[in-house]
C-alpha atoms as a PDB file:
ATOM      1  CA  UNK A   1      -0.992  24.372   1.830  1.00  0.00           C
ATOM      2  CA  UNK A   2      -0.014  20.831   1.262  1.00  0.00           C
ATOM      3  CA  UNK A   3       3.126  20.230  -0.246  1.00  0.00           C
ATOM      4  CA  UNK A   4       1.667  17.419  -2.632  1.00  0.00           C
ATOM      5  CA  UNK A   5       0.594  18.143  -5.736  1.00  0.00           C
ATOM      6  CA  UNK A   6      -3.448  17.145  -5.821  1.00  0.00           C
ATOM      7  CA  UNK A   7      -4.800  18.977  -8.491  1.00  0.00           C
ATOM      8  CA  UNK A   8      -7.666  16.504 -10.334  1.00  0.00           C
ATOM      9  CA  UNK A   9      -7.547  14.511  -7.130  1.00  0.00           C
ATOM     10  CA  UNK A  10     -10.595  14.764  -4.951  1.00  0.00           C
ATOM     11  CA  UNK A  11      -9.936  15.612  -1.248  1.00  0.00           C
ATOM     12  CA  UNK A  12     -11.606  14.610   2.091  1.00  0.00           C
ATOM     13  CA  UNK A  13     -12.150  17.164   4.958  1.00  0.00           C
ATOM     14  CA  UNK A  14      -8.750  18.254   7.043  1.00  0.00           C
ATOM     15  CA  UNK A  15     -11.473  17.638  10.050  1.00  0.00           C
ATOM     16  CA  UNK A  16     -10.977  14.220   9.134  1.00  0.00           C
ATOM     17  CA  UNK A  17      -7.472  14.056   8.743  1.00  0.00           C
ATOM     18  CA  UNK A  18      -6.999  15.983  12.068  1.00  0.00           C
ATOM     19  CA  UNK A  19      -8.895  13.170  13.627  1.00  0.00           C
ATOM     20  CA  UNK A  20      -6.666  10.387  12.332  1.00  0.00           C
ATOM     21  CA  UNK A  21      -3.537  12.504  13.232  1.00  0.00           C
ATOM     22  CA  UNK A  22      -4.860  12.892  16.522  1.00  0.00           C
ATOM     23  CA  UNK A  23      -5.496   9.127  17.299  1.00  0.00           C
ATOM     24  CA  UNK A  24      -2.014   8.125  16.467  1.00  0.00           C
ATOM     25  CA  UNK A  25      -0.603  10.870  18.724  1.00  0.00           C
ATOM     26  CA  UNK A  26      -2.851   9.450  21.736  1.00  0.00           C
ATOM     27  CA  UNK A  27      -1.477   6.172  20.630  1.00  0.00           C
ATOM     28  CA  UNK A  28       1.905   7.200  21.323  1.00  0.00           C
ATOM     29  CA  UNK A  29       3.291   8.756  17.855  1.00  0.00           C
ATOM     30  CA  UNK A  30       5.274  11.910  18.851  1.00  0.00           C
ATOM     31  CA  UNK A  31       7.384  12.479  15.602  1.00  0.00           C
ATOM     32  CA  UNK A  32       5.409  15.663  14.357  1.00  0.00           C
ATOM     33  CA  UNK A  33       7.234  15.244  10.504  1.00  0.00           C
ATOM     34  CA  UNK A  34       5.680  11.638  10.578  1.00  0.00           C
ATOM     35  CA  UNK A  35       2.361  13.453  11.873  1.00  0.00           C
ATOM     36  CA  UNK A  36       2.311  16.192   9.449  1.00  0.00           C
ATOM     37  CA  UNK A  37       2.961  13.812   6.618  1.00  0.00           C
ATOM     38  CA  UNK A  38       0.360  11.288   7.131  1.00  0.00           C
ATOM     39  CA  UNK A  39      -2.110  14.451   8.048  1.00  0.00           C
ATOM     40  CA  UNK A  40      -1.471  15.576   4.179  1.00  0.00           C
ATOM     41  CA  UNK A  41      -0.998  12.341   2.294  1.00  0.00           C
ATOM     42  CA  UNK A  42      -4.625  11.274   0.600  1.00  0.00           C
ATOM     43  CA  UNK A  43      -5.330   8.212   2.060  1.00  0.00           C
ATOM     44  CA  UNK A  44      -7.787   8.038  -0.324  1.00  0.00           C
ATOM     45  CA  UNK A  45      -6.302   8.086  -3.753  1.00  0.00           C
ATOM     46  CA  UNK A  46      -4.223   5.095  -2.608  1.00  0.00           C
ATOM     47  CA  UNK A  47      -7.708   2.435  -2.331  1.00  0.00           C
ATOM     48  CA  UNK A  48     -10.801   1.570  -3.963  1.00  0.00           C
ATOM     49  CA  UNK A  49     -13.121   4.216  -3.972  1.00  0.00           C
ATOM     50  CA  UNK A  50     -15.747   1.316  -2.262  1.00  0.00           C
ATOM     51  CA  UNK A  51     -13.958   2.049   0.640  1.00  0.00           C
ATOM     52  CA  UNK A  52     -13.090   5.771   0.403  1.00  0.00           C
ATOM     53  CA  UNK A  53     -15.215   6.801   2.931  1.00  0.00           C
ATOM     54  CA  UNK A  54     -13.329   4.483   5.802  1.00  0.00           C
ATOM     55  CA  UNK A  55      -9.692   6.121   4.279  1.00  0.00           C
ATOM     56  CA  UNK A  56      -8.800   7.890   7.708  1.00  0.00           C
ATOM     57  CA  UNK A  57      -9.704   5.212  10.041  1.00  0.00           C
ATOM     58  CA  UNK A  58      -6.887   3.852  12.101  1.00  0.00           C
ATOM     59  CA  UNK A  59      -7.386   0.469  10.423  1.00  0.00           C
ATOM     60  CA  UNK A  60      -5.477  -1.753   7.716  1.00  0.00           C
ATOM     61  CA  UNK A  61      -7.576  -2.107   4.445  1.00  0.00           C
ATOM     62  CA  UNK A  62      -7.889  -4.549   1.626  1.00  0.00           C
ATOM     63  CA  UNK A  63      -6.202  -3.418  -1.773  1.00  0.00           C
ATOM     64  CA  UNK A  64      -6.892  -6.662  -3.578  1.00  0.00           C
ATOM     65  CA  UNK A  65      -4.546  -9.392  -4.521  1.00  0.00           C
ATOM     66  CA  UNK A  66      -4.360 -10.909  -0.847  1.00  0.00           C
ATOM     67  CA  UNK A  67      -2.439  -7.408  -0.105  1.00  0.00           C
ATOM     68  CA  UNK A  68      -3.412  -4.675   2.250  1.00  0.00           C
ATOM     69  CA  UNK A  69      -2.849  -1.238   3.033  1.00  0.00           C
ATOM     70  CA  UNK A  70      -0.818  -0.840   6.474  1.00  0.00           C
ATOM     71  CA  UNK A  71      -3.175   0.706   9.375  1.00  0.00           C
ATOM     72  CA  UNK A  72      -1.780   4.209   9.513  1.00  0.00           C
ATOM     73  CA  UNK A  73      -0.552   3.614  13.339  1.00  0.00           C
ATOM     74  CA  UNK A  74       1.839   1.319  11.976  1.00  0.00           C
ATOM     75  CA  UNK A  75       3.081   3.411   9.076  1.00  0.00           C
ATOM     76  CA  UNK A  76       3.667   5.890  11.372  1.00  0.00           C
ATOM     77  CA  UNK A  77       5.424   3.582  13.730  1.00  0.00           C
ATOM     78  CA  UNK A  78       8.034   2.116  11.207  1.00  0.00           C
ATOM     79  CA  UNK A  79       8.864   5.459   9.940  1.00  0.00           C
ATOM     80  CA  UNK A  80       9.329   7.609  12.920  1.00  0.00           C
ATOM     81  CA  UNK A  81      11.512   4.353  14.010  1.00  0.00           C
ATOM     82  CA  UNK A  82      13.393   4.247  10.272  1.00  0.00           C
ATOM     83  CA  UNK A  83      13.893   7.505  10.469  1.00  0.00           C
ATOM     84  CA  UNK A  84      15.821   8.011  14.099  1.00  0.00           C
ATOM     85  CA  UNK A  85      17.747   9.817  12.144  1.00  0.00           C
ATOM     86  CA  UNK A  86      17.987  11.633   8.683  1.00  0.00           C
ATOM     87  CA  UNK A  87      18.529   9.038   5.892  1.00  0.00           C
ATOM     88  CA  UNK A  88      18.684  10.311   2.478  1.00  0.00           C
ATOM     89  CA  UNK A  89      18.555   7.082   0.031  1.00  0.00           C
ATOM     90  CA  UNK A  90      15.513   4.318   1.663  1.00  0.00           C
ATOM     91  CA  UNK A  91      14.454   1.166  -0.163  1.00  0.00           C
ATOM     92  CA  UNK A  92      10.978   0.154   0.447  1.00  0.00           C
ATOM     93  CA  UNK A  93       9.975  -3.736   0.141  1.00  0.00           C
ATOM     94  CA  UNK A  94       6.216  -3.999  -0.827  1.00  0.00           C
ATOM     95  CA  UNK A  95       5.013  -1.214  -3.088  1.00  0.00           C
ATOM     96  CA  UNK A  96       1.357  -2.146  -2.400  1.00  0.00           C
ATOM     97  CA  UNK A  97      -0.889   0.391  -2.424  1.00  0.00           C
ATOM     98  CA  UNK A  98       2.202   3.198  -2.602  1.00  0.00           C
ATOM     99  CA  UNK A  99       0.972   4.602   0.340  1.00  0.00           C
ATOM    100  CA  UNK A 100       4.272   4.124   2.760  1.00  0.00           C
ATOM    101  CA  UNK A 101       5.756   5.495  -0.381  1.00  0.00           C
ATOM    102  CA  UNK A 102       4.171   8.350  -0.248  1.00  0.00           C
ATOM    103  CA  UNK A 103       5.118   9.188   3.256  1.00  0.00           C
ATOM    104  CA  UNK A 104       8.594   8.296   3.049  1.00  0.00           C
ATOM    105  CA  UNK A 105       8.947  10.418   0.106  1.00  0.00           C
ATOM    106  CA  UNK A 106       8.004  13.597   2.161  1.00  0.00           C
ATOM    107  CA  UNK A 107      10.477  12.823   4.629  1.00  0.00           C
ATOM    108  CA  UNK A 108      13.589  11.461   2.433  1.00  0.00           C
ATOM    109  CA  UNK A 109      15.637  12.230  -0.730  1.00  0.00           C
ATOM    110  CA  UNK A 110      15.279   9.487  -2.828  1.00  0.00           C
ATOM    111  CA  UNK A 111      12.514   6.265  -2.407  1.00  0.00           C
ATOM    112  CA  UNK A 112      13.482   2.550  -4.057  1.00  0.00           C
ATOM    113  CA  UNK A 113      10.952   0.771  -3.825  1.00  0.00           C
ATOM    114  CA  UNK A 114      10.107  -2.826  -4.769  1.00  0.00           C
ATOM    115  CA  UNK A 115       6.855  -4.978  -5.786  1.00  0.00           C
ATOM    116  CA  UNK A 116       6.163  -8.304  -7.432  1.00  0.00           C
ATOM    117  CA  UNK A 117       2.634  -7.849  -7.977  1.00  0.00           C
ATOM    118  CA  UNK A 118       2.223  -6.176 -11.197  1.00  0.00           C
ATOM    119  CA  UNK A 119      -1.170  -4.644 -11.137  1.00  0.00           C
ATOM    120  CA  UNK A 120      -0.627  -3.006  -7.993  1.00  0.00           C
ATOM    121  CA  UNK A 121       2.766  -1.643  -9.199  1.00  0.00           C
ATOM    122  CA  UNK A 122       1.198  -0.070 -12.421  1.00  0.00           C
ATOM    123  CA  UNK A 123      -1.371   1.958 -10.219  1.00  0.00           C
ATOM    124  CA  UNK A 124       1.022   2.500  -7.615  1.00  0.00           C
ATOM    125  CA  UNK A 125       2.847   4.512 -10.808  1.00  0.00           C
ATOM    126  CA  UNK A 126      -0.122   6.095 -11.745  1.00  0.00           C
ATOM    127  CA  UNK A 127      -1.150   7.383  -8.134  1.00  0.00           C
ATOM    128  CA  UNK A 128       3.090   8.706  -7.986  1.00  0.00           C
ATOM    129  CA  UNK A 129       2.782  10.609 -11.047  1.00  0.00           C
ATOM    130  CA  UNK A 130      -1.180  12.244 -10.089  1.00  0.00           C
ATOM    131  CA  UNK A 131       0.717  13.161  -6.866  1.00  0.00           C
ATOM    132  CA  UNK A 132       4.051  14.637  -8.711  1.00  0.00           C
ATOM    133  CA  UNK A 133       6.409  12.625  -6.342  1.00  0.00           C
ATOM    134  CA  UNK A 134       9.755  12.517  -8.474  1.00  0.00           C
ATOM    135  CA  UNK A 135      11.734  11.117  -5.893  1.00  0.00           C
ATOM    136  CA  UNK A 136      10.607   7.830  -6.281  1.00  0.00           C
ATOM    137  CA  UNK A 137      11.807   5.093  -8.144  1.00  0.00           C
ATOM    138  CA  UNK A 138      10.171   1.828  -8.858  1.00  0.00           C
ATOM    139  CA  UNK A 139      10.764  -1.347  -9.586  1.00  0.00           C
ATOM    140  CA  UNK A 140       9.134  -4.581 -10.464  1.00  0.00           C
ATOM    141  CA  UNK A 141      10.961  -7.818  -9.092  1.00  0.00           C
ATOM    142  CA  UNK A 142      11.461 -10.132  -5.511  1.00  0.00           C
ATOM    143  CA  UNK A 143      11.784  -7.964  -2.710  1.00  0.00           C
ATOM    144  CA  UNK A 144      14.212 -10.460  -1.465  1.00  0.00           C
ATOM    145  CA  UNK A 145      16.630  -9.775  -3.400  1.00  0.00           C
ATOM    146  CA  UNK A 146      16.432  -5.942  -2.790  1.00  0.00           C
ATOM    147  CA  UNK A 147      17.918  -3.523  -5.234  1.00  0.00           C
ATOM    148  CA  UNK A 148      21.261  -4.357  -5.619  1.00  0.00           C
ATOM    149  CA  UNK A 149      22.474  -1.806  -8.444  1.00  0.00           C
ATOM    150  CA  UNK A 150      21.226   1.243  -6.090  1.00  0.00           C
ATOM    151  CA  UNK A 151      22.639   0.129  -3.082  1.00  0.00           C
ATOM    152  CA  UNK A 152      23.765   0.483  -0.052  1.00  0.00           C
ATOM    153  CA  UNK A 153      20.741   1.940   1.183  1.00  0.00           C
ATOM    154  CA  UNK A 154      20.786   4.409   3.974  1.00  0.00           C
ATOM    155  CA  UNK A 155      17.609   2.610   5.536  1.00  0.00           C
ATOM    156  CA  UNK A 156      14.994   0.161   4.360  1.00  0.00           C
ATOM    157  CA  UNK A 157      11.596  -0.667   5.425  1.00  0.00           C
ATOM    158  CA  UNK A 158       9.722  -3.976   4.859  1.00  0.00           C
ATOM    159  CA  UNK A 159       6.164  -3.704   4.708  1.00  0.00           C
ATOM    160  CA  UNK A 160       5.052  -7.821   4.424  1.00  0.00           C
ATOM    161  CA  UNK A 161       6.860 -10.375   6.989  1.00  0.00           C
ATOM    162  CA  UNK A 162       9.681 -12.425   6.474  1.00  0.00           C
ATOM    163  CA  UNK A 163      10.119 -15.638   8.236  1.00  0.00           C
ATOM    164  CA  UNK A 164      13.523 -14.208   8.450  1.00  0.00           C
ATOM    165  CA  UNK A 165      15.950 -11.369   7.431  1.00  0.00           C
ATOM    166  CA  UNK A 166      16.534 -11.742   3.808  1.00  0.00           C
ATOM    167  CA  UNK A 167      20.180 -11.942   3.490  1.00  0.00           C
ATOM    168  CA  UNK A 168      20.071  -9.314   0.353  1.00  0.00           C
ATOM    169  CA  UNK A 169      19.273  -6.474   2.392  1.00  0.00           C
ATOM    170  CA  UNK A 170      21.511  -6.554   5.224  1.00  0.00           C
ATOM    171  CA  UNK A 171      23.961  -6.630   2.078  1.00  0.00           C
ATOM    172  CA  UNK A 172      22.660  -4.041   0.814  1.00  0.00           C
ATOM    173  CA  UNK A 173      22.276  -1.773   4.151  1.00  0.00           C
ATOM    174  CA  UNK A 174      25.291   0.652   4.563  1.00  0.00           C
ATOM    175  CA  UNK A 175      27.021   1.045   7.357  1.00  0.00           C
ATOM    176  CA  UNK A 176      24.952   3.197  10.032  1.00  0.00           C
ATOM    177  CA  UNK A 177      22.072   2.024   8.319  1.00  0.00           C
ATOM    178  CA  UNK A 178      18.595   0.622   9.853  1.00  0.00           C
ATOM    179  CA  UNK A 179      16.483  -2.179   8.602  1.00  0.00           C
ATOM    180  CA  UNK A 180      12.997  -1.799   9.708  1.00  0.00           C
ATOM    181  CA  UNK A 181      11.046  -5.523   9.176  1.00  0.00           C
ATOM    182  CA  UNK A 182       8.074  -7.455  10.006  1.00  0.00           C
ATOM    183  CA  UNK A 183       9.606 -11.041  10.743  1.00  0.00           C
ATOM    184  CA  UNK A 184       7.548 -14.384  11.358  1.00  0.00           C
ATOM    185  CA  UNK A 185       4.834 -16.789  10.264  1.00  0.00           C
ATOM    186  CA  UNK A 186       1.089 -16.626  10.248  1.00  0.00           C
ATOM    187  CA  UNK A 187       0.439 -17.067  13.651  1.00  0.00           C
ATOM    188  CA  UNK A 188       2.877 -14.639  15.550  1.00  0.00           C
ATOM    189  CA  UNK A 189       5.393 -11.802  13.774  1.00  0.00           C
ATOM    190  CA  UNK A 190       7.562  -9.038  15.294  1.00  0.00           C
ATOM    191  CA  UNK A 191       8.627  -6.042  13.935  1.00  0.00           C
ATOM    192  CA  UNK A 192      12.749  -5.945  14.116  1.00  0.00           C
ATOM    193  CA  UNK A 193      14.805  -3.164  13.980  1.00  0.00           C
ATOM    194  CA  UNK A 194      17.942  -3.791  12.936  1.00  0.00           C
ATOM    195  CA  UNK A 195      20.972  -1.437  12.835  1.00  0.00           C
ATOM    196  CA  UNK A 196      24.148  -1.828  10.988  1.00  0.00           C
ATOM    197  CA  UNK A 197      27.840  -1.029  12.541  1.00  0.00           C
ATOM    198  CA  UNK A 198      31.377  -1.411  11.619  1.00  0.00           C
ATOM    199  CA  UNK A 199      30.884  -4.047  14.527  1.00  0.00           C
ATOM    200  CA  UNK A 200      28.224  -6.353  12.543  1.00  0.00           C
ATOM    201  CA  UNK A 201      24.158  -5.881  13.304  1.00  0.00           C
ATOM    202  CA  UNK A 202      22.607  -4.750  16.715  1.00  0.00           C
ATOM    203  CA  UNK A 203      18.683  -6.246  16.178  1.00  0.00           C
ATOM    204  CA  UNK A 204      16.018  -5.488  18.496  1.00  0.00           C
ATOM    205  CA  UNK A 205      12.311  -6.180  18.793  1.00  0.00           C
ATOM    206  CA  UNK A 206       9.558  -3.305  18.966  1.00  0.00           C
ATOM    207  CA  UNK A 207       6.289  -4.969  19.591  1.00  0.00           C
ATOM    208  CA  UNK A 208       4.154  -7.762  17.894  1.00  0.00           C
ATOM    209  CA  UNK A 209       2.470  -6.915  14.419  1.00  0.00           C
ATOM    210  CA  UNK A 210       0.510  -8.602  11.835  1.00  0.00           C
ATOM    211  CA  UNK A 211       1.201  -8.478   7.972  1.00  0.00           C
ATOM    212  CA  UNK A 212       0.767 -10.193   5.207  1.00  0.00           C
ATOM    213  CA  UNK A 213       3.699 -12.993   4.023  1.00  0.00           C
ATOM    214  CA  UNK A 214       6.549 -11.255   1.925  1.00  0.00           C
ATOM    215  CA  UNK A 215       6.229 -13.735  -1.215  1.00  0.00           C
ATOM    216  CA  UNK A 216       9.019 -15.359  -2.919  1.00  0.00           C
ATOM    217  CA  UNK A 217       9.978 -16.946  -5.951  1.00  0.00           C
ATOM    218  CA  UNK A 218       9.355 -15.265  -9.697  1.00  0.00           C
ATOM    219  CA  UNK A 219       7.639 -12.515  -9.674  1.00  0.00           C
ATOM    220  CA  UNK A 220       4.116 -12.674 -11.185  1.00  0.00           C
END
């Protein structure tokens, strides 16, 4: 029994969730909470319904406005890595779709997450409430400039690239805290971990990625 509330959403096949899950494990995902999560969250719910049908294939998809929805191997990846350890309070930079949202909010206590795009906030909203997650808490503004009023933040995850670290959310990350982030221009980007100590910030790079630009400036 999933532990998302679907009711009036339409479903796909578990076959076809299995399949995904079972890619990502043969691509080196061994966090079975991550697994389990991204084999119950609907994929589908969170794109157009053109491209329903491809909603379990490893493979980054367009959600309109020049935005995407990550591939589900790289969900996976910055969460298992976000999540080395338990972290109850995580902001999110880059609503999008809500998807990452989704499966962070199966894993953690409380979800902040930010988007400047206003249409794709509103039906990220819709899509939280169809799916009952009430651990989530949204906001409309610059992801650059984080959440200040809810912070620090146990953890926070950037899902467009930077060409660097916003200053704003190492504020804003707590002591003990990791900052997961995609950081570069067009041509190359690579996804930083960075954890906070009473020392200052250890910072490390996982492996090359591609995402779409984390925007600045007013929000839309």
């Amino acid at each position: 029994m999933s532990q998302f509330d679907l009711r009036g959403i339409g479903m796909t096949s578990q076959r076809t969730r299995d399949r995904l899950v079972q890619r990502l494990r043969e691509h080196g995902i061994s966090d079975e909470r991550v697994l389990a999560v991204i084999g119950e969250v609907p994929r589908h719910i969170f794109i157009d319904e053109a491209l329903a049908t491809r909603a379990y294939e490893d493979t980054a998809l367009p959600i309109g406005h020049g935005q995407t929805i990550s591939q589900p191997f790289i969900v996976a990846l910055m969460t298992k890595t976000l999540l080395n350890k338990p972290r109850e309070r995580v902001l999110e930079i880059g609503t999008g779709s809500g998807y990452q949202t989704a499966v962070l909010a199966a894993l953690v206590k409380r979800v902040f997450t930010v988007e400047r795009i206003q249409p794709l906030i509103e039906r990220a909203r819709e899509r939280f409430r169809a799916m009952k997650l009430r651990n989530v808490r949204v906001k409309y503004d610059d992801g650059n400039l984080g959440w200040p009023d809810q912070g620090p933040f146990d953890g926070i995850i950037v899902t467009a690239a930077a060409r660097s670290v916003p200053a704003a959310l190492l504020e804003q990350l707590a002591v003990g805290g990791r900052l997961v982030i995609p950081v570069g221009g067009d041509r190359s980007q690579e996804l930083k971990v960075i954890d906070k100590t009473e020392d200052g910030v250890q910072e490390e790079s996982l492996e090359y990625v591609r995402f779409v630009p984390l925007l600045r400036g007013t929000v839309d």
